[in-house]
N, C-alpha and C. Protein backbone atom coordinates (compact mmCIF):
# COMPACT_ATOMS: atom_id res chain seq x y z
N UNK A 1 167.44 190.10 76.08
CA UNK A 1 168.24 188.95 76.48
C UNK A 1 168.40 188.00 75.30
N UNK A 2 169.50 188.19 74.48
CA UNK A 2 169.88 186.63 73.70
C UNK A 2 170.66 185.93 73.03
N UNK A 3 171.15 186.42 74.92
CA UNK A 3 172.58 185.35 75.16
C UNK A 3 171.95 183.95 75.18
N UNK A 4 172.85 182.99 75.05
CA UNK A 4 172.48 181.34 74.80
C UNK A 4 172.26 180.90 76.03
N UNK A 5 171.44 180.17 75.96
CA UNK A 5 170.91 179.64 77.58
C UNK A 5 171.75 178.17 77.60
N UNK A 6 173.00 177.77 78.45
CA UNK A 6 173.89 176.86 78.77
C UNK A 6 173.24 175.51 79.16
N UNK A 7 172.41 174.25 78.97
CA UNK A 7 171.78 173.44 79.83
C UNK A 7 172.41 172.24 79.57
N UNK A 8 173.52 172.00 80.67
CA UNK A 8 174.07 171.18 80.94
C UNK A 8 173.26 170.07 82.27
N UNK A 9 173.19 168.99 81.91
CA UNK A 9 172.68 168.31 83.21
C UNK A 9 173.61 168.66 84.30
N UNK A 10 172.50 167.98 85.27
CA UNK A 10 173.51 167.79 86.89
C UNK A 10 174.36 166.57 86.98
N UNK A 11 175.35 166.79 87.95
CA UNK A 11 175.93 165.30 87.63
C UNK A 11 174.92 164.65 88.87
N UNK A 12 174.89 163.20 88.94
CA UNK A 12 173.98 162.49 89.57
C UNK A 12 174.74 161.44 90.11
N UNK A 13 175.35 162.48 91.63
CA UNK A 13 175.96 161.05 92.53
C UNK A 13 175.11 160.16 93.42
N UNK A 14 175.65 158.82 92.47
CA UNK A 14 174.91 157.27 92.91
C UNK A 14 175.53 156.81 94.04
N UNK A 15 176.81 157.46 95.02
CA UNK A 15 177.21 156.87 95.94
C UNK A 15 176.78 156.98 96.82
N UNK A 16 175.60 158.02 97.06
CA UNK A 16 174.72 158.63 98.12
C UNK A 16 173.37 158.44 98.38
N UNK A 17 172.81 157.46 98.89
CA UNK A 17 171.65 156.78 98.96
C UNK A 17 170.83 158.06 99.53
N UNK A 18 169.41 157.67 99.07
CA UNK A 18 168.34 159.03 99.68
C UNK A 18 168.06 158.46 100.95
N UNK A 19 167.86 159.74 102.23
CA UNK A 19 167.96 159.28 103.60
C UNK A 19 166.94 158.49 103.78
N UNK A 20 166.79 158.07 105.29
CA UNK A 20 166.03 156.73 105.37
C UNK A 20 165.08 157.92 106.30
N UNK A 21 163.85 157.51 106.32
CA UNK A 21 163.00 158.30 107.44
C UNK A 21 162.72 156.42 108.38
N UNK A 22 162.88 157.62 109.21
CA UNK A 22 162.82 156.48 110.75
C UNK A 22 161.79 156.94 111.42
N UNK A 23 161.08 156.22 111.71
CA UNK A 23 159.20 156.82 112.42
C UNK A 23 159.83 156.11 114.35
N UNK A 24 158.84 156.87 114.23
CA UNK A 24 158.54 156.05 116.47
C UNK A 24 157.44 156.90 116.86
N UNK A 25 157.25 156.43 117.66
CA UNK A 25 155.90 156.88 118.26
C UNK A 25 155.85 158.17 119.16
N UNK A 26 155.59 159.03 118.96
CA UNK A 26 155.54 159.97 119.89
C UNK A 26 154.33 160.49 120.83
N UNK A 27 154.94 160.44 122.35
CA UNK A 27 154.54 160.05 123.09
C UNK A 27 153.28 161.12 123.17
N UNK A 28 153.72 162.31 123.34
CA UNK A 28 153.23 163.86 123.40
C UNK A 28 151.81 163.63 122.13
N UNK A 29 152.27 163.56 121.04
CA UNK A 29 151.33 163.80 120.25
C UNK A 29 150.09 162.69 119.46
N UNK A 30 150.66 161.78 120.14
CA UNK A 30 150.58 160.06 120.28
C UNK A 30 150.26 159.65 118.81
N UNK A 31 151.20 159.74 118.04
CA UNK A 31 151.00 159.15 116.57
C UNK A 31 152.32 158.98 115.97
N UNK A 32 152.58 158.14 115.19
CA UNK A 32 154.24 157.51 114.80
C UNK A 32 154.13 158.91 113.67
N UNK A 33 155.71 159.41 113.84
CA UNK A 33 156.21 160.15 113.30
C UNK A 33 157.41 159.67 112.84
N UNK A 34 157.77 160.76 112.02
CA UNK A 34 159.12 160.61 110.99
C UNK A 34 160.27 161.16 111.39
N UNK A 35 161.75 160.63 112.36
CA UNK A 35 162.00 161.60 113.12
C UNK A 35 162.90 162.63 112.48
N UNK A 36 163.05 164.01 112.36
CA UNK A 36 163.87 165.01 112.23
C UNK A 36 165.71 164.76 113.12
N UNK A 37 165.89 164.74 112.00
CA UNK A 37 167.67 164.75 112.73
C UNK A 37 168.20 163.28 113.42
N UNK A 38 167.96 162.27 112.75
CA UNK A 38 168.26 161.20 113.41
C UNK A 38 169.53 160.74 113.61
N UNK A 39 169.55 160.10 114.68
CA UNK A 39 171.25 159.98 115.35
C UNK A 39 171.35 158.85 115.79
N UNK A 40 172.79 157.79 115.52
CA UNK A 40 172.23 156.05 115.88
C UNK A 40 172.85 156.46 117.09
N UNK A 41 172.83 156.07 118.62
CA UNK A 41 173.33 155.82 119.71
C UNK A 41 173.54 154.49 120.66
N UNK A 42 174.33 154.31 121.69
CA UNK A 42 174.26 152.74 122.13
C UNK A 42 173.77 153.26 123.18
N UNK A 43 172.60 152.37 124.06
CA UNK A 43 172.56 152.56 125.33
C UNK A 43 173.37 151.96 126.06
N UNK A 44 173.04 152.37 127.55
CA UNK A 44 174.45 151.91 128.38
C UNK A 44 174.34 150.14 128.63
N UNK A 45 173.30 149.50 128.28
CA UNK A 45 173.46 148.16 128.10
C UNK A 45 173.59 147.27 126.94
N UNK A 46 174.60 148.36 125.98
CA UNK A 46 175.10 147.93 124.78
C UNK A 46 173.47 147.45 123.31
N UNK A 47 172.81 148.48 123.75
CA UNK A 47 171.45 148.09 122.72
C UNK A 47 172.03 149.04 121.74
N UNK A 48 171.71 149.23 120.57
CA UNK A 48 171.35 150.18 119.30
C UNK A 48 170.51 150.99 119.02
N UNK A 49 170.16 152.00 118.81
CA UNK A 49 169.29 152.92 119.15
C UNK A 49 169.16 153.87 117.82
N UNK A 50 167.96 154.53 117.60
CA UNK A 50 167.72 156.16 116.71
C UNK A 50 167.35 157.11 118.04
N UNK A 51 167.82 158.10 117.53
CA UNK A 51 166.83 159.21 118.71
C UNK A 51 166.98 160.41 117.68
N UNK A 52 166.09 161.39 118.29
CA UNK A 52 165.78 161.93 117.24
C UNK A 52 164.72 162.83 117.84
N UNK A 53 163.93 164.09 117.09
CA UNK A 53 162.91 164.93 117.26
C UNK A 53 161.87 164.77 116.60
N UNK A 54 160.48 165.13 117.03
CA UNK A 54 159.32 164.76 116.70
C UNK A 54 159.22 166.20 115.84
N UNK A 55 158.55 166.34 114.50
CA UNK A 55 159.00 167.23 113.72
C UNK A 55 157.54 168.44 113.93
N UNK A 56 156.98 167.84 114.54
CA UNK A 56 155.52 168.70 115.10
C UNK A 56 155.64 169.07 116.26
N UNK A 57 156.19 168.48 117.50
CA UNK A 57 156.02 169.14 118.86
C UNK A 57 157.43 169.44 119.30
N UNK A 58 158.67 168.71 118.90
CA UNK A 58 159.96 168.89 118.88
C UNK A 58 159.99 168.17 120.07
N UNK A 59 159.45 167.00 120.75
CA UNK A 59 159.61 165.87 121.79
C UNK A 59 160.94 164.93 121.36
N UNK A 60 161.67 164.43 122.02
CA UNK A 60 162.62 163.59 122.05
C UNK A 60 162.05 161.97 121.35
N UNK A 61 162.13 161.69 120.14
CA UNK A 61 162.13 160.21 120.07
C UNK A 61 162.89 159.60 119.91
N UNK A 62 162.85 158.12 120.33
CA UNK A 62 163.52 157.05 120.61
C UNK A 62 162.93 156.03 119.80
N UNK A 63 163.73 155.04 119.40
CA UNK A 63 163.21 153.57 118.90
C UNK A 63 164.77 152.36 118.98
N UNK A 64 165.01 151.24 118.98
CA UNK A 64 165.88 150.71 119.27
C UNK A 64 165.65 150.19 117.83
N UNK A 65 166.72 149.79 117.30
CA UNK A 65 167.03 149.28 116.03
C UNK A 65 167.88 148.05 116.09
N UNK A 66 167.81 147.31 115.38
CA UNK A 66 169.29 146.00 115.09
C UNK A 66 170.27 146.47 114.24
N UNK A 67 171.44 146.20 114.43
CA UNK A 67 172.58 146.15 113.96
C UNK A 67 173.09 147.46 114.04
């Protein structure tokens, strides 16, 4: 082998913030976790919400958030 080895950097997009981990308590395993797959939702009395999976037992979590 000695062909030239090409080492171009990566490009490094800054418009894309690193995800946020969102914890809540899970109920099942009873210790705040980090949730897997988080999703903002409104409840039906107009609150703000994460929900999301517990990444150890795969339980439904919830936490209400502002804004």
């Amino acid at each position: 082998n000695s062909q030239p080895i090409d080492l171009k950097p990566e490009p490094v997009s800054e418009a894309e913030p690193p995800p946020v981990m969102i914890e809540a308590f899970c109920v099942k395993c009873k210790q705040k976790r980090s949730m897997r797959d988080p999703h903002k939702i409104v409840t039906k009395n107009g609150r703000n919400a994460m929900e999301g999976r517990c990444p150890v037992c795969d339980t439904r979590l919830f936490r209400f958030v502002s804004g």
